[in-house]
C-alpha atoms as a PDB file:
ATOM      1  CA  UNK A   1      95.689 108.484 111.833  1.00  0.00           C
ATOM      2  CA  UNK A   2      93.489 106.886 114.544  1.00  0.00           C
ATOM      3  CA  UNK A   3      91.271 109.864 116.402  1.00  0.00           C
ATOM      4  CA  UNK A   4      91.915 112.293 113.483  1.00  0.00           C
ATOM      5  CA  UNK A   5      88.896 114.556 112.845  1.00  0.00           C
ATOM      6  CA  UNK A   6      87.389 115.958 109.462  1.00  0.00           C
ATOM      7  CA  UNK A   7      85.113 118.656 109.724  1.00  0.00           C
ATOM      8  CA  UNK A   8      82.767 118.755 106.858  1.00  0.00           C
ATOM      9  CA  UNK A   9      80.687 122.144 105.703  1.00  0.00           C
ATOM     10  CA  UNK A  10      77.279 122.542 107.314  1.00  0.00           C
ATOM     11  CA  UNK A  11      74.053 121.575 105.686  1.00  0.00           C
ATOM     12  CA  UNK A  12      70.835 120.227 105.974  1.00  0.00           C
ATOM     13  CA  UNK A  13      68.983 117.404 105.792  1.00  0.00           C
ATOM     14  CA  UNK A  14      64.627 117.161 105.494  1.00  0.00           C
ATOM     15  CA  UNK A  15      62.885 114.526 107.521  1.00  0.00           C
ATOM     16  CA  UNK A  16      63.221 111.278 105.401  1.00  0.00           C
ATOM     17  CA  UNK A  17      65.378 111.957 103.229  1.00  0.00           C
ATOM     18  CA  UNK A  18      69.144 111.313 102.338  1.00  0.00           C
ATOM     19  CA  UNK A  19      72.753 112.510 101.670  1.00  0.00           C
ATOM     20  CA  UNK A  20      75.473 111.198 100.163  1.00  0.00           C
ATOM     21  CA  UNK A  21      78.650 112.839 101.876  1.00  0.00           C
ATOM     22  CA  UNK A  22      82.220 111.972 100.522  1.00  0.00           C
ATOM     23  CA  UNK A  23      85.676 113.121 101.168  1.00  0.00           C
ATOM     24  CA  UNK A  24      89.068 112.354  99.645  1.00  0.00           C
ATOM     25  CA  UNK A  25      91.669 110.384 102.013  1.00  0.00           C
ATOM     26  CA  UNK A  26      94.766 111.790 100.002  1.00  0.00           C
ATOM     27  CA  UNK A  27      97.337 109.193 101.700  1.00  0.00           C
ATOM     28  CA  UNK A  28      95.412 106.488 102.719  1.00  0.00           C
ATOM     29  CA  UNK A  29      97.445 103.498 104.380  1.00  0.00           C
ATOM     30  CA  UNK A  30      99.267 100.909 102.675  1.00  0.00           C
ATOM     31  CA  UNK A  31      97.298  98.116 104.028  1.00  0.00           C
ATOM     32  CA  UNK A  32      94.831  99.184 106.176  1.00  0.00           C
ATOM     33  CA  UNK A  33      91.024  97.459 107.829  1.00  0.00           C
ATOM     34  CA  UNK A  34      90.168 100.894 109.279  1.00  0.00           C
ATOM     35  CA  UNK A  35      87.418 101.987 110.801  1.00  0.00           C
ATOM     36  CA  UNK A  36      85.509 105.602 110.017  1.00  0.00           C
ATOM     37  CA  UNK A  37      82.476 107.407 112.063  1.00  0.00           C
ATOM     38  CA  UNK A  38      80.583 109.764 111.237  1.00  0.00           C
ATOM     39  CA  UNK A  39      78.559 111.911 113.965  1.00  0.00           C
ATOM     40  CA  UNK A  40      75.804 114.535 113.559  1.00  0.00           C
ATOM     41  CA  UNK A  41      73.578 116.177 115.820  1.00  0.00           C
ATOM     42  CA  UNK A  42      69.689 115.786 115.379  1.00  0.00           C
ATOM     43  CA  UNK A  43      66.932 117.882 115.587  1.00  0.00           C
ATOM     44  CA  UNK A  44      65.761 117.015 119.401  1.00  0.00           C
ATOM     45  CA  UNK A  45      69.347 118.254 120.405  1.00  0.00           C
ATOM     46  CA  UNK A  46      70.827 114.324 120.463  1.00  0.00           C
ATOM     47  CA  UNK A  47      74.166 112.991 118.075  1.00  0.00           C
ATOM     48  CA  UNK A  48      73.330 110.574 115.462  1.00  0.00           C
ATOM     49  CA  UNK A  49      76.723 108.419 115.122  1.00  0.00           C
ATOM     50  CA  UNK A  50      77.083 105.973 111.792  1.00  0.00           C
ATOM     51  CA  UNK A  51      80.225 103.930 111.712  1.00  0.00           C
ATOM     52  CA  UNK A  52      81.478 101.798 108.512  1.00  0.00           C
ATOM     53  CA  UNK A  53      84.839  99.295 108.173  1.00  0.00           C
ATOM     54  CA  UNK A  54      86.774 100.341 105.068  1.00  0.00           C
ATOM     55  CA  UNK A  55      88.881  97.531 103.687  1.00  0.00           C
ATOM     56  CA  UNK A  56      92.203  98.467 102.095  1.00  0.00           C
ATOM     57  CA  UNK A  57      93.977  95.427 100.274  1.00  0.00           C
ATOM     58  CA  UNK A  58      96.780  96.162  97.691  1.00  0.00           C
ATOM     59  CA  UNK A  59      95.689  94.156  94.952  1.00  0.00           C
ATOM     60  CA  UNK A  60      98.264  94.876  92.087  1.00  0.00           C
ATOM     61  CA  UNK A  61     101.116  94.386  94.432  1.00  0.00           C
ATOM     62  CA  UNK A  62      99.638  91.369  95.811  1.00  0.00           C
ATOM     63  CA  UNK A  63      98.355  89.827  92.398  1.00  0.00           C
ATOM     64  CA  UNK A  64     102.368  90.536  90.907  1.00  0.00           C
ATOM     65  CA  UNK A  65     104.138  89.029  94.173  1.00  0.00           C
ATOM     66  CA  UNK A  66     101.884  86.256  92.744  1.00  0.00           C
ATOM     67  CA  UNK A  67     102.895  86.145  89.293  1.00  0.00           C
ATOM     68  CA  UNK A  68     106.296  86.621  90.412  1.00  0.00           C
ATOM     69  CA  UNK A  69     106.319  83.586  92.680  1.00  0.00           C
ATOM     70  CA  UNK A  70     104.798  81.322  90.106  1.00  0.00           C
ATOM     71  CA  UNK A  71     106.895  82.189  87.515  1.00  0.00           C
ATOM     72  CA  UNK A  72     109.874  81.889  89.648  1.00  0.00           C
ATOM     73  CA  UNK A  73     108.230  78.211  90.326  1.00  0.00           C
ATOM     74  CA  UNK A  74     107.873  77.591  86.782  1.00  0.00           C
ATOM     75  CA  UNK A  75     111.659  78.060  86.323  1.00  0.00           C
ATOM     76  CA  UNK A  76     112.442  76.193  88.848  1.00  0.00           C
ATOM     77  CA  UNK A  77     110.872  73.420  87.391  1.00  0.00           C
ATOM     78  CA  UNK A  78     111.888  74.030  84.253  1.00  0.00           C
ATOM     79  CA  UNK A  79     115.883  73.930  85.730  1.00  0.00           C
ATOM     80  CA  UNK A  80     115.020  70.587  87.180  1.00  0.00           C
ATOM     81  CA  UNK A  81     113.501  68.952  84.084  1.00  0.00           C
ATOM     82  CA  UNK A  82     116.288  70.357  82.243  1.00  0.00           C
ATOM     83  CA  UNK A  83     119.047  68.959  84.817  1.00  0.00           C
ATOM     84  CA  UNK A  84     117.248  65.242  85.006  1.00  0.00           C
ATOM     85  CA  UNK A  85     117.478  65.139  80.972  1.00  0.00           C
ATOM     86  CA  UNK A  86     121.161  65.685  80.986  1.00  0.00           C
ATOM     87  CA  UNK A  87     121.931  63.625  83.544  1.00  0.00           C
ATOM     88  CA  UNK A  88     119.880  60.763  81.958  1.00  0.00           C
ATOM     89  CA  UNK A  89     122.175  61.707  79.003  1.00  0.00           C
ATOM     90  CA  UNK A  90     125.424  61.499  80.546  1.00  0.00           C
ATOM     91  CA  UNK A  91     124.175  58.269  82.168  1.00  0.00           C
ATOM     92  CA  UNK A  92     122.990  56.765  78.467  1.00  0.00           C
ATOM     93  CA  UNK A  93     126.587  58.163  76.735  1.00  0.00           C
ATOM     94  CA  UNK A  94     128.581  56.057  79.703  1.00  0.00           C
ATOM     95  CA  UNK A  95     126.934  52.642  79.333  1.00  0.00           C
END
């Protein structure tokens, strides 16, 4: 949720050098263009605050509400094609 903090284990970093931290978000949001900061103090006694924009796009459920529409499309047409056919049928049996 928005304002929720993680605290992570100390440690410590050497002048010029750099650390990979991770976590696990175990129920990250559905959908979801979040924002996350990350804030550390320095040696002279300042914070150091990095922020990053984490993207979170459903892709499976979007990519089969897309295969779903098309092949519901597909049918469709099909129906129609079918239905023209027998009509021009019906109209070639009456004349």
């Amino acid at each position: 949720m928005a304002g929720d903090r993680l605290d992570f284990p100390h440690f410590t970093i050497l002048a010029r050098s750099q650390r990979t931290i991770t976590t696990r978000w175990i129920a990250p949001h559905f959908f979801c263009v979040c924002q996350t900061s990350l804030t550390f103090p320095t040696a002279n006694g300042k914070h150091l605050t990095r922020t990053a924009r984490i993207v979170i796009v459903p892709l499976p459920q979007i990519l089969g509400l897309l295969a779903a529409a098309l092949r519901l499309f597909l049918l469709t047409r099909k129906g129609v094609h079918y239905q023209k056919a027998l009509l021009n049928a019906a109209r070639g049996n009456r004349q």
